[in-house]
PDB file of N, CA and C in Angstrom:
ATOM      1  N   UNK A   1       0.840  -1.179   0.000  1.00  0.00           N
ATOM      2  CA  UNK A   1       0.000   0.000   0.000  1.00  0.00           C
ATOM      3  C   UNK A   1       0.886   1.243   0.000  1.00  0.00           C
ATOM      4  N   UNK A   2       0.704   2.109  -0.760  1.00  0.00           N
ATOM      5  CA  UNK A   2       1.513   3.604  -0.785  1.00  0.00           C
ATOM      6  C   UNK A   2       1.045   4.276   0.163  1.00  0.00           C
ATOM      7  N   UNK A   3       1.627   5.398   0.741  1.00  0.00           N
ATOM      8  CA  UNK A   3       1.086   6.234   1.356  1.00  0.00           C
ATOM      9  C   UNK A   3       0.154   7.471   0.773  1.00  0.00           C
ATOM     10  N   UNK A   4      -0.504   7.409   1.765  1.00  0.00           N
ATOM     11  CA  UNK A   4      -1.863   8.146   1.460  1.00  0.00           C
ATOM     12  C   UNK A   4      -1.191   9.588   0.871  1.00  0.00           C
ATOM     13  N   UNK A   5      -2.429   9.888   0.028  1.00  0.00           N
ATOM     14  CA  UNK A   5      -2.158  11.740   0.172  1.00  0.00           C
ATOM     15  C   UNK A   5      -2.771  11.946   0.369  1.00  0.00           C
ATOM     16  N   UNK A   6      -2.923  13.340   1.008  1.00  0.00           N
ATOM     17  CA  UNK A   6      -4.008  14.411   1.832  1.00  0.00           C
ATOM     18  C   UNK A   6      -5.035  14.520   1.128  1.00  0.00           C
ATOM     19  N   UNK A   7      -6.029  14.637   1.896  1.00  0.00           N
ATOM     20  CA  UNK A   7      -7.020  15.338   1.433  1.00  0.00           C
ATOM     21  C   UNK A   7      -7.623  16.023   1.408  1.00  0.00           C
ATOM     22  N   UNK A   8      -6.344  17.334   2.231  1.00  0.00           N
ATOM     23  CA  UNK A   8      -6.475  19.021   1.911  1.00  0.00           C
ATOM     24  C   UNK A   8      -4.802  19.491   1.383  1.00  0.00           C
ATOM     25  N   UNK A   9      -5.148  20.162   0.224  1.00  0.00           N
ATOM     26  CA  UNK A   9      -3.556  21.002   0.158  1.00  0.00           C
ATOM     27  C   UNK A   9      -2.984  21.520   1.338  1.00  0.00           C
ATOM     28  N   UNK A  10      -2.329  21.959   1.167  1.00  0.00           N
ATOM     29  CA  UNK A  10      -1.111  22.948   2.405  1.00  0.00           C
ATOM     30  C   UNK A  10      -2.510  24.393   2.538  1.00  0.00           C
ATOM     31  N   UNK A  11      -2.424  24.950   3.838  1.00  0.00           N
ATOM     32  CA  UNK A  11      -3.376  25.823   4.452  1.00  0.00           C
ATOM     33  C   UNK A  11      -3.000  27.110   3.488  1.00  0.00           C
ATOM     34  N   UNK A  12      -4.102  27.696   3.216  1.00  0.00           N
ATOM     35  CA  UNK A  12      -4.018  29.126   2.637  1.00  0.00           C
ATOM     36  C   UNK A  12      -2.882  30.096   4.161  1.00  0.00           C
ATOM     37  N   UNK A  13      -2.419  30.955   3.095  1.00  0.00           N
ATOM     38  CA  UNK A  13      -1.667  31.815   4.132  1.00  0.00           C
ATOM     39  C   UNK A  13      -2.191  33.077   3.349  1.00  0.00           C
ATOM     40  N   UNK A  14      -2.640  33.971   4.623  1.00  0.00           N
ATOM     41  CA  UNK A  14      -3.266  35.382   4.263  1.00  0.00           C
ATOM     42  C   UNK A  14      -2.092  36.087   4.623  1.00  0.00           C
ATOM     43  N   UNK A  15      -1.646  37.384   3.965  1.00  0.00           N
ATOM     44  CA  UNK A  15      -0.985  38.126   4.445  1.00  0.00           C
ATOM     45  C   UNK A  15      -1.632  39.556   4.598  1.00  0.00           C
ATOM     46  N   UNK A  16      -1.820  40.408   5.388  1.00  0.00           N
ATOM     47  CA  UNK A  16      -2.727  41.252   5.463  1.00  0.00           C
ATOM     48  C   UNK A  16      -1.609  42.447   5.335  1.00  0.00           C
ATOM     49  N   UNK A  17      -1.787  43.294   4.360  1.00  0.00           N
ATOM     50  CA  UNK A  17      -1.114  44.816   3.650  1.00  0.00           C
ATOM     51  C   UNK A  17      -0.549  45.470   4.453  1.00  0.00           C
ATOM     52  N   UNK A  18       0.399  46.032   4.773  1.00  0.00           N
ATOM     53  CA  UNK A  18       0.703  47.024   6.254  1.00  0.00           C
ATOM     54  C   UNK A  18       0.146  47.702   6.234  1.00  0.00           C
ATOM     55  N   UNK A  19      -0.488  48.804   5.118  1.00  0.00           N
ATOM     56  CA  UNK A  19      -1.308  50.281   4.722  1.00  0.00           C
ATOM     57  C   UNK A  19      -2.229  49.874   5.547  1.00  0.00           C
ATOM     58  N   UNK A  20      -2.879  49.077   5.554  1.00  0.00           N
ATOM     59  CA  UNK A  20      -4.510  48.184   5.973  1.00  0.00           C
ATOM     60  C   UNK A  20      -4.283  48.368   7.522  1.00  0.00           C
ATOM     61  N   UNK A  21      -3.247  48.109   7.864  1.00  0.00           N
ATOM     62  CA  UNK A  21      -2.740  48.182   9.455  1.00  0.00           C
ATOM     63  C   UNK A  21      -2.492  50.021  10.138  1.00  0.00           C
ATOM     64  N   UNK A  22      -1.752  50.203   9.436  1.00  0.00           N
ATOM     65  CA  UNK A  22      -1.706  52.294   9.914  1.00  0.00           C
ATOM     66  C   UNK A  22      -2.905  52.717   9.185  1.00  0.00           C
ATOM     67  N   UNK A  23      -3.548  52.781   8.321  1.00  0.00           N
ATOM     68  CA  UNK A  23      -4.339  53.998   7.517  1.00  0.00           C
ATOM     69  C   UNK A  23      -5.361  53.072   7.275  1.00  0.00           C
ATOM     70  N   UNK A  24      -6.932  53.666   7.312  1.00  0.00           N
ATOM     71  CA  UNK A  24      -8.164  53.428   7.142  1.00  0.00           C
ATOM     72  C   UNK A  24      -7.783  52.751   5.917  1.00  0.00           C
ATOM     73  N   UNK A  25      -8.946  51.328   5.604  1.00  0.00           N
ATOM     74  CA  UNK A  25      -9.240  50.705   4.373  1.00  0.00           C
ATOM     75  C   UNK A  25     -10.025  51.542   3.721  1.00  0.00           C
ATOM     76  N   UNK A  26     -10.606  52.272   2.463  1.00  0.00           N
ATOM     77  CA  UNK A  26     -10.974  52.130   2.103  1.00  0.00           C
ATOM     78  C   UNK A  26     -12.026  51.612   1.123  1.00  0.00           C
ATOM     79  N   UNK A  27     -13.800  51.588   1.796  1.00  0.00           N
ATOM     80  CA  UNK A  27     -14.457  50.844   1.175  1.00  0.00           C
ATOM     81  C   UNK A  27     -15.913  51.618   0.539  1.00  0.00           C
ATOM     82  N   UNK A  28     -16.191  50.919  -0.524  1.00  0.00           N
ATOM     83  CA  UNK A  28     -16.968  51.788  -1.703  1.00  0.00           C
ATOM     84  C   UNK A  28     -18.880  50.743  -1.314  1.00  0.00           C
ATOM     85  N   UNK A  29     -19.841  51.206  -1.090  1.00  0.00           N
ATOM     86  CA  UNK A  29     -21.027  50.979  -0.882  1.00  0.00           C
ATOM     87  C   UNK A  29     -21.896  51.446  -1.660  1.00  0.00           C
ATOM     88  N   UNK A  30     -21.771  50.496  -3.136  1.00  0.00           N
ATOM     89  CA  UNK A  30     -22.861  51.000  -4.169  1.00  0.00           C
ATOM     90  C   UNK A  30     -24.090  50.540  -3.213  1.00  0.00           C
ATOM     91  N   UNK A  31     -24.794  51.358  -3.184  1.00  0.00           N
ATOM     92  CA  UNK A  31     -26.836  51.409  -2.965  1.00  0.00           C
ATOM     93  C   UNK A  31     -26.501  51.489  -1.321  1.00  0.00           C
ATOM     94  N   UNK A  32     -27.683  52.096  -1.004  1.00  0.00           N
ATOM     95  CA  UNK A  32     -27.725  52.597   0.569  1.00  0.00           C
ATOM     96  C   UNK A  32     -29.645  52.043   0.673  1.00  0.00           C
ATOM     97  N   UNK A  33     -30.045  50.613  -0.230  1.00  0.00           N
ATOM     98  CA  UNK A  33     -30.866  50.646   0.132  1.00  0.00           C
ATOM     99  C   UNK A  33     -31.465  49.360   1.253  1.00  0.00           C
ATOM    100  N   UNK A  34     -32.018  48.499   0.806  1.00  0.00           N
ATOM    101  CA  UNK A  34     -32.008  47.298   1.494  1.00  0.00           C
ATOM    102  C   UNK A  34     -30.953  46.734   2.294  1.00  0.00           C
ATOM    103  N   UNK A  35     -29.977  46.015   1.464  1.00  0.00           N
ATOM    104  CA  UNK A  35     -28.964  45.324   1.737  1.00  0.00           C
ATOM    105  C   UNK A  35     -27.935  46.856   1.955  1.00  0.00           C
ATOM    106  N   UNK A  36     -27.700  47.465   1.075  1.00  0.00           N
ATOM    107  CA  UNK A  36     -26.650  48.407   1.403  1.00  0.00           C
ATOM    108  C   UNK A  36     -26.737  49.289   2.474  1.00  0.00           C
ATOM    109  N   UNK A  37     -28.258  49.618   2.889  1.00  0.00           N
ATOM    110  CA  UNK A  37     -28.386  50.293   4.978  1.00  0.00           C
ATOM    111  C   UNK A  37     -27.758  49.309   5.655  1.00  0.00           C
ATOM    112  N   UNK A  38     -27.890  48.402   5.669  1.00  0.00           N
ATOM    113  CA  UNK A  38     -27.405  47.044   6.475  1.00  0.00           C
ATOM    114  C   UNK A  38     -26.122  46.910   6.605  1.00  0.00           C
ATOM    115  N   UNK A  39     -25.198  47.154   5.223  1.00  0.00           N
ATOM    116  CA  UNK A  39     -23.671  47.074   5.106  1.00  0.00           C
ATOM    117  C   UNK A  39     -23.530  48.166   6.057  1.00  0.00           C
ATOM    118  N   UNK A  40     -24.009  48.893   5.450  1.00  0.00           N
ATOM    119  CA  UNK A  40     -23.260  50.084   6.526  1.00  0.00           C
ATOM    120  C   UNK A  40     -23.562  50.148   7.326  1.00  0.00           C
ATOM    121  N   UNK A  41     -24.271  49.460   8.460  1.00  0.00           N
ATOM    122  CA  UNK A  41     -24.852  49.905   9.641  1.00  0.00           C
ATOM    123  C   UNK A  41     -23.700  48.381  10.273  1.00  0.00           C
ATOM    124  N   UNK A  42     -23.295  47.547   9.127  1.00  0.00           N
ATOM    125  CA  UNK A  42     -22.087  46.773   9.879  1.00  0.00           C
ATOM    126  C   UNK A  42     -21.106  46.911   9.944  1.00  0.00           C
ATOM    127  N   UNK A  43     -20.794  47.835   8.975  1.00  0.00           N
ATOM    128  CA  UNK A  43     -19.193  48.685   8.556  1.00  0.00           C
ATOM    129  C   UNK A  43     -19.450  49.605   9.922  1.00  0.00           C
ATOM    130  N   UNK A  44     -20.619  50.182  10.428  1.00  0.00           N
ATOM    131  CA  UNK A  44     -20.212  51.015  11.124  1.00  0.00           C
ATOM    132  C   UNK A  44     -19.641  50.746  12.698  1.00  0.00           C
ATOM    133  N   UNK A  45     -19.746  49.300  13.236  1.00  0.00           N
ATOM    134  CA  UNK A  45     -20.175  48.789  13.770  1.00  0.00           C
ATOM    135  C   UNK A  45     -18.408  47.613  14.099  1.00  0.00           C
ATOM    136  N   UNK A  46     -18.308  47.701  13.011  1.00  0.00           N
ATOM    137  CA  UNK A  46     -16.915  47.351  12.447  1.00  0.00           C
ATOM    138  C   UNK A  46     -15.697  47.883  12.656  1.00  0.00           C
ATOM    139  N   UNK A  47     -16.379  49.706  12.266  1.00  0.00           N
ATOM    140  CA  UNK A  47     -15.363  50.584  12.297  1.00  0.00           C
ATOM    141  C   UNK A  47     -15.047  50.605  14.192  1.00  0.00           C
ATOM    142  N   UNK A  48     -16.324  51.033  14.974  1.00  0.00           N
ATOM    143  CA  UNK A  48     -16.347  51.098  16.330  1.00  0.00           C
ATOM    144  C   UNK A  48     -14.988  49.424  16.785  1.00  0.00           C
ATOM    145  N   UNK A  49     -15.001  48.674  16.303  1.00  0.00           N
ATOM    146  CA  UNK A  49     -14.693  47.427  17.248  1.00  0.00           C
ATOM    147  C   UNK A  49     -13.078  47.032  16.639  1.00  0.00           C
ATOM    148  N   UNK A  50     -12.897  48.240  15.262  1.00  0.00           N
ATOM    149  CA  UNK A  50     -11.425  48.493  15.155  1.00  0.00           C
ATOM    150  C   UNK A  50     -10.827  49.342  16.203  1.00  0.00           C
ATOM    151  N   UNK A  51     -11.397  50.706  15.839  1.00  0.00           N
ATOM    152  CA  UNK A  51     -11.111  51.199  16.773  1.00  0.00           C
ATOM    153  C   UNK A  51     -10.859  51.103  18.268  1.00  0.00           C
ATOM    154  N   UNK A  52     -11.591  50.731  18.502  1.00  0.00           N
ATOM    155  CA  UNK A  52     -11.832  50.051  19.963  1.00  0.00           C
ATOM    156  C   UNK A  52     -10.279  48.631  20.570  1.00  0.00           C
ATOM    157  N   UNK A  53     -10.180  47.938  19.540  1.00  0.00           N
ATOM    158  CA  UNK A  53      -8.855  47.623  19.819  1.00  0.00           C
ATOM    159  C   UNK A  53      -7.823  47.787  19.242  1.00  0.00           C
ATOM    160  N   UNK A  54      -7.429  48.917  19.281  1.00  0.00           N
ATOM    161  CA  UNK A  54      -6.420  49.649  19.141  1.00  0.00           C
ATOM    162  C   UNK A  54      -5.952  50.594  17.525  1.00  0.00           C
ATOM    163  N   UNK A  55      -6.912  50.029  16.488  1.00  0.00           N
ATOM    164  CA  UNK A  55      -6.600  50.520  15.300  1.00  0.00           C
ATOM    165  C   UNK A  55      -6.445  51.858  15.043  1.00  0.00           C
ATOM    166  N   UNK A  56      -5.274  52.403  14.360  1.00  0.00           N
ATOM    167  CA  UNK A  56      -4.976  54.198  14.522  1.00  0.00           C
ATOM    168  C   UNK A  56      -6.400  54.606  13.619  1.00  0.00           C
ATOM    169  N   UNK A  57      -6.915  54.085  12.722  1.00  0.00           N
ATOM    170  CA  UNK A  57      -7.870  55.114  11.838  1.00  0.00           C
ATOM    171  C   UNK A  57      -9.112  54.006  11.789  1.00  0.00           C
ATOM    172  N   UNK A  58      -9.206  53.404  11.666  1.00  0.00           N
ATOM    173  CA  UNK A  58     -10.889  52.595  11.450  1.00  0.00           C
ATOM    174  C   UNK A  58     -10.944  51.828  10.209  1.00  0.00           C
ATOM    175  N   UNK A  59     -11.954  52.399   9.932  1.00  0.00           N
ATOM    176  CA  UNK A  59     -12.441  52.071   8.204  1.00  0.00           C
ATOM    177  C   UNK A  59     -13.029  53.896   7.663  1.00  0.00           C
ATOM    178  N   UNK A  60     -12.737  54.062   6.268  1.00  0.00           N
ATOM    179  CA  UNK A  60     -13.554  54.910   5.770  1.00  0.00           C
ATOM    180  C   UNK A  60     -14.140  54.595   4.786  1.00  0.00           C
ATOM    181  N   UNK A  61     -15.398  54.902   4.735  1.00  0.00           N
ATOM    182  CA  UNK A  61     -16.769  54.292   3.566  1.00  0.00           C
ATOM    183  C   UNK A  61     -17.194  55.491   3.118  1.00  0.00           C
ATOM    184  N   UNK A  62     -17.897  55.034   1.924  1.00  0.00           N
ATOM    185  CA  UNK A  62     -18.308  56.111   0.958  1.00  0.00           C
ATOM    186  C   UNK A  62     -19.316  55.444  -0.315  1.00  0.00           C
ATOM    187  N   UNK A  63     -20.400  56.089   0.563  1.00  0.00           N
ATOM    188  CA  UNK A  63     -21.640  55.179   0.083  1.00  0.00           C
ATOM    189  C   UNK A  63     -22.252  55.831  -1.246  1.00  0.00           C
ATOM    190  N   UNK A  64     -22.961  55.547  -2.026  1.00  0.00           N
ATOM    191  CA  UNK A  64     -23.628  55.737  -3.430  1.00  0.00           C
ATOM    192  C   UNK A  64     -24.483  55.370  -3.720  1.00  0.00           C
ATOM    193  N   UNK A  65     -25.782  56.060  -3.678  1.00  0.00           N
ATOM    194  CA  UNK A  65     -26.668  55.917  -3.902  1.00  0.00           C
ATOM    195  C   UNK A  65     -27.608  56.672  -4.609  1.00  0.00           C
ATOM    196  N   UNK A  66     -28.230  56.905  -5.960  1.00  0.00           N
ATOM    197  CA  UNK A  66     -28.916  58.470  -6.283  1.00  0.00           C
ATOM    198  C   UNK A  66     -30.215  58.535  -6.042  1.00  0.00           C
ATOM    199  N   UNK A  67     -31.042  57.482  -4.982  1.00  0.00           N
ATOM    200  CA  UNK A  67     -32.679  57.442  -4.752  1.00  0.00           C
ATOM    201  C   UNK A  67     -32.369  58.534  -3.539  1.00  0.00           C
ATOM    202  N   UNK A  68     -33.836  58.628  -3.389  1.00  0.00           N
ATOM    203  CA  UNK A  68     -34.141  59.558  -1.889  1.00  0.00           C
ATOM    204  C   UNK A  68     -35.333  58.585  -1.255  1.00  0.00           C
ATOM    205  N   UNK A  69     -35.051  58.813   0.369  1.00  0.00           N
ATOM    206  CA  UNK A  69     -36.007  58.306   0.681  1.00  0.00           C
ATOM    207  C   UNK A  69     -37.048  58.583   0.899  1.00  0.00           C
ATOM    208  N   UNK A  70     -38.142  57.133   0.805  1.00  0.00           N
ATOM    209  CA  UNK A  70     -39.263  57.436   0.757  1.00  0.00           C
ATOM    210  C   UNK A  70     -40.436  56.908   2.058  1.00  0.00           C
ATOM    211  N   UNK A  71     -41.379  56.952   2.675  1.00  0.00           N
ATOM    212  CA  UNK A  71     -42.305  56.148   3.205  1.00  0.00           C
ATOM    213  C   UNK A  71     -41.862  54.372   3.296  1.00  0.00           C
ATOM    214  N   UNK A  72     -42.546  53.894   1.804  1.00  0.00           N
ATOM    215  CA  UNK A  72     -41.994  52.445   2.174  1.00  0.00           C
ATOM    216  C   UNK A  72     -40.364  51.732   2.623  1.00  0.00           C
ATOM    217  N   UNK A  73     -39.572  52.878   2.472  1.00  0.00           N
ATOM    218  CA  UNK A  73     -37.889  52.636   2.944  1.00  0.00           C
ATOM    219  C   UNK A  73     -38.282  52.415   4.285  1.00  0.00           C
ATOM    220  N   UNK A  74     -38.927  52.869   5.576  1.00  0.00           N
ATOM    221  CA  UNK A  74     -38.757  53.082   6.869  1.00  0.00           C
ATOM    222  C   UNK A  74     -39.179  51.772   7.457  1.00  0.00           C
ATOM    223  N   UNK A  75     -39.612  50.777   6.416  1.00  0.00           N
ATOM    224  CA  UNK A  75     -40.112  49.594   7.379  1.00  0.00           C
ATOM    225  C   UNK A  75     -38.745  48.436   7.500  1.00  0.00           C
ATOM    226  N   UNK A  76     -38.149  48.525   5.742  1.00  0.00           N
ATOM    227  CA  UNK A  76     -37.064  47.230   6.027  1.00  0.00           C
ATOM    228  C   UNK A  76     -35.770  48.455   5.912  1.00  0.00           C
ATOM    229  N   UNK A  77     -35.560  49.097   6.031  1.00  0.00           N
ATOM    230  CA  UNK A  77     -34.343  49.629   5.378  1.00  0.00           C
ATOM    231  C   UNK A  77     -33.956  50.651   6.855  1.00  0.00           C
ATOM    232  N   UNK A  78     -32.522  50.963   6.948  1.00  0.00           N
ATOM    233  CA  UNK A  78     -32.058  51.738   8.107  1.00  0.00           C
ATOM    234  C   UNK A  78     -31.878  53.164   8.053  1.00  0.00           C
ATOM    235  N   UNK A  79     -33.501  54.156   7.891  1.00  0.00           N
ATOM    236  CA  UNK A  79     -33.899  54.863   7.471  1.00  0.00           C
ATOM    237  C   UNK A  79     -34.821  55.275   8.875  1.00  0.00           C
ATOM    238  N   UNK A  80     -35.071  56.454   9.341  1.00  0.00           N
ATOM    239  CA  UNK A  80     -35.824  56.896   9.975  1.00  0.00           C
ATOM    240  C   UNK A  80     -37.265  58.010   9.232  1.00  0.00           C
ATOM    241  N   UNK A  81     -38.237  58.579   9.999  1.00  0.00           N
ATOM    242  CA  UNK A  81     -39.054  59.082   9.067  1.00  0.00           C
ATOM    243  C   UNK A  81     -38.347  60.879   8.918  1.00  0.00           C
ATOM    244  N   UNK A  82     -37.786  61.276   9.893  1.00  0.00           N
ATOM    245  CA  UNK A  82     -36.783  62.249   9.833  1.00  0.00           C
ATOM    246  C   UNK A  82     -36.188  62.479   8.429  1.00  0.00           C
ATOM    247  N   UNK A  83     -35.526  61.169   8.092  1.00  0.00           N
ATOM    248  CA  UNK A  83     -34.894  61.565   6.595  1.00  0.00           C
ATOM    249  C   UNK A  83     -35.680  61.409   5.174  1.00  0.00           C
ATOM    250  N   UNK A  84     -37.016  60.823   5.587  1.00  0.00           N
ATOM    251  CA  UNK A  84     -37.944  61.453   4.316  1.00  0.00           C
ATOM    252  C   UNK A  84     -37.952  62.086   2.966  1.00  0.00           C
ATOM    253  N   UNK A  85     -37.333  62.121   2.203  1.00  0.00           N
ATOM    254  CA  UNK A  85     -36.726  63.208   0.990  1.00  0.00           C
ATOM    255  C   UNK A  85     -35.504  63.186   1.100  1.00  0.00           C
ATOM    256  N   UNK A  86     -34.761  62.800   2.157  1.00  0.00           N
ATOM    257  CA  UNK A  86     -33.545  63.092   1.757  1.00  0.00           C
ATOM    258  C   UNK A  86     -32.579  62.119   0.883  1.00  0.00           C
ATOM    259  N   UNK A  87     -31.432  62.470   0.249  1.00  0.00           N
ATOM    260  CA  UNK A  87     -30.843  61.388  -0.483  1.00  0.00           C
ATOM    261  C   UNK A  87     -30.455  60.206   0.580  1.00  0.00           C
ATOM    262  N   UNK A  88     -30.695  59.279   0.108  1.00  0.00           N
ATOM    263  CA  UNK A  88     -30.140  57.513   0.919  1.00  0.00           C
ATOM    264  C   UNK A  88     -28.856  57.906   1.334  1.00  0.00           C
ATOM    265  N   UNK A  89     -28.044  58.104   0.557  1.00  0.00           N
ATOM    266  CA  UNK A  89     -26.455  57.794   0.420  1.00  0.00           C
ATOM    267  C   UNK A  89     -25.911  59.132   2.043  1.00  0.00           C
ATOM    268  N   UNK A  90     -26.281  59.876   1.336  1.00  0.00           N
ATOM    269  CA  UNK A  90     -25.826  61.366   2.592  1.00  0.00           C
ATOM    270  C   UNK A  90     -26.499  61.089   3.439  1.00  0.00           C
ATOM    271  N   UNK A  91     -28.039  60.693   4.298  1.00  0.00           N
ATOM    272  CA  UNK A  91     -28.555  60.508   5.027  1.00  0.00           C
ATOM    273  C   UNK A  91     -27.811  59.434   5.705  1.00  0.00           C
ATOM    274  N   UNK A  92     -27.252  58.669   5.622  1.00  0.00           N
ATOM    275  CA  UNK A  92     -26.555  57.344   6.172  1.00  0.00           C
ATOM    276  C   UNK A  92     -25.402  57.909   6.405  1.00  0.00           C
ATOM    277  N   UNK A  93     -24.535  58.195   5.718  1.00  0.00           N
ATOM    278  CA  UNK A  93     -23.177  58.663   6.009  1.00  0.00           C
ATOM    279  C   UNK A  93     -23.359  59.966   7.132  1.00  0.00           C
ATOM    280  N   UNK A  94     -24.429  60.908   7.112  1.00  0.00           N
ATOM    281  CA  UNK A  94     -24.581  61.971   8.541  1.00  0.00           C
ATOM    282  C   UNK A  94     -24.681  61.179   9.162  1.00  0.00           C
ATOM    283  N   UNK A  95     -25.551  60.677   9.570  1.00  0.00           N
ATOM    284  CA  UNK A  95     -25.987  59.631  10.690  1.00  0.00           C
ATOM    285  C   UNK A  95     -24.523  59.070  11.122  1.00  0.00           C
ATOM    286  N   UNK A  96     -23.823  58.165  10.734  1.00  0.00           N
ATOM    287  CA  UNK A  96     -22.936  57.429  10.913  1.00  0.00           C
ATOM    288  C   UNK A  96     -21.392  58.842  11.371  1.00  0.00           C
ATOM    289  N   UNK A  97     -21.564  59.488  10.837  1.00  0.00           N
ATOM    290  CA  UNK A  97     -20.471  61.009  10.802  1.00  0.00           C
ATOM    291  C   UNK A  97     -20.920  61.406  12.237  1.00  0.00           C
ATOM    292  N   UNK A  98     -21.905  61.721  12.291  1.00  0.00           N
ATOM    293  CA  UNK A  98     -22.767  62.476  13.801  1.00  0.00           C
ATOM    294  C   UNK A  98     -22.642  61.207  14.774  1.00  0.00           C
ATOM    295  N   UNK A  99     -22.903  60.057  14.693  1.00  0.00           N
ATOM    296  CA  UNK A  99     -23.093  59.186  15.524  1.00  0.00           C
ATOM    297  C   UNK A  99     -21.218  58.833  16.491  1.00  0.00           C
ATOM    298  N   UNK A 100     -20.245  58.695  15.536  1.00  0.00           N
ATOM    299  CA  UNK A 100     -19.557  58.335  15.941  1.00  0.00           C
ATOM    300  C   UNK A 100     -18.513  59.317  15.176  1.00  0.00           C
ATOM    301  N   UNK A 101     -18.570  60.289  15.113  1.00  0.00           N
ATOM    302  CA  UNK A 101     -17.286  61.178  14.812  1.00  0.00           C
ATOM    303  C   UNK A 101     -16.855  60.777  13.705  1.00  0.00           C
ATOM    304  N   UNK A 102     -17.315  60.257  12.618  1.00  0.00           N
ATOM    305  CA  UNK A 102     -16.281  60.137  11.332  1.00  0.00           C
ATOM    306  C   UNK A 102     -16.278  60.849  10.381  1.00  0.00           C
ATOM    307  N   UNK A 103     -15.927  60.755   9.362  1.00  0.00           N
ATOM    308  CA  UNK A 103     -15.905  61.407   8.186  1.00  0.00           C
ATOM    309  C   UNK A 103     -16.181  60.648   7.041  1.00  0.00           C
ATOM    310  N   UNK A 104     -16.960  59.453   6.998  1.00  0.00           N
ATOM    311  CA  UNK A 104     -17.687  59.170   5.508  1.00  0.00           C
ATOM    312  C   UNK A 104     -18.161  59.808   4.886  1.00  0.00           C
ATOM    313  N   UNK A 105     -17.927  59.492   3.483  1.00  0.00           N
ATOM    314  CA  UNK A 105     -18.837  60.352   2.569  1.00  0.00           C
ATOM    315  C   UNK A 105     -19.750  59.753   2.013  1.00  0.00           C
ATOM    316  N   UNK A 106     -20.916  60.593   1.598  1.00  0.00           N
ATOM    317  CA  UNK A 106     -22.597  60.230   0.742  1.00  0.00           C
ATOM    318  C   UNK A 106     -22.268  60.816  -0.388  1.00  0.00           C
ATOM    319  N   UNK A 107     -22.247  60.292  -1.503  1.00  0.00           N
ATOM    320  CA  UNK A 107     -22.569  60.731  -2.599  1.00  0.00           C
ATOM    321  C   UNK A 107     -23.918  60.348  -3.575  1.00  0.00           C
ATOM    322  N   UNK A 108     -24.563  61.305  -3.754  1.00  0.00           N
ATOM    323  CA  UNK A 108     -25.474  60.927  -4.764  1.00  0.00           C
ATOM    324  C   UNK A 108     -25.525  60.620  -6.302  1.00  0.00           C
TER     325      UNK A 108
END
């Protein structure tokens, strides 16, 4: 009988960027609607629990979206009735700017 071979290759090895380590990642959030309130309300959430152990800058996001919100946004989406008319994309990024001191940007 030969000896067996594996039946996993050799383990992935991640190497994670140094930039990624001193200076905010940069991350891009097409739609601020359904799924994309949600990203960002985990990016933001993300950013807090970098920070929090020890990371010099966080994450910075920069969301995109060109709807405004409306009525039916306030039931599934992370939208209050406050922002009503306003664009998705900037309404999320204040919120998240005001909430925790950052500087994301909304673009419409």
């Amino acid at each position: 009988m030969s000896a067996a071979t594996p039946l996993y290759p050799e383990p992935a090895v991640f190497k994670t960027p140094d930039h990624w380590r001193s200076k905010a990642p940069r991350i891009v959030v097409i739609g601020a609607g359904g799924n994309g309130s949600e990203v960002v309300d985990t990016l933001a959430a993300f950013h807090h629990a970098l920070v929090s152990l020890g990371h010099p800058a966080g994450l910075h996001v920069t969301i995109i979206d060109d709807s405004v919100v409306r009525e039916p946004n306030l039931v599934r989406q992370r939208f209050w009735p406050c922002d009503l008319g306003q664009n998705k994309a900037i309404s999320l990024a204040n919120r998240y700017n005001l909430m925790l001191g950052l500087s994301w940007t909304g673009l419409p």
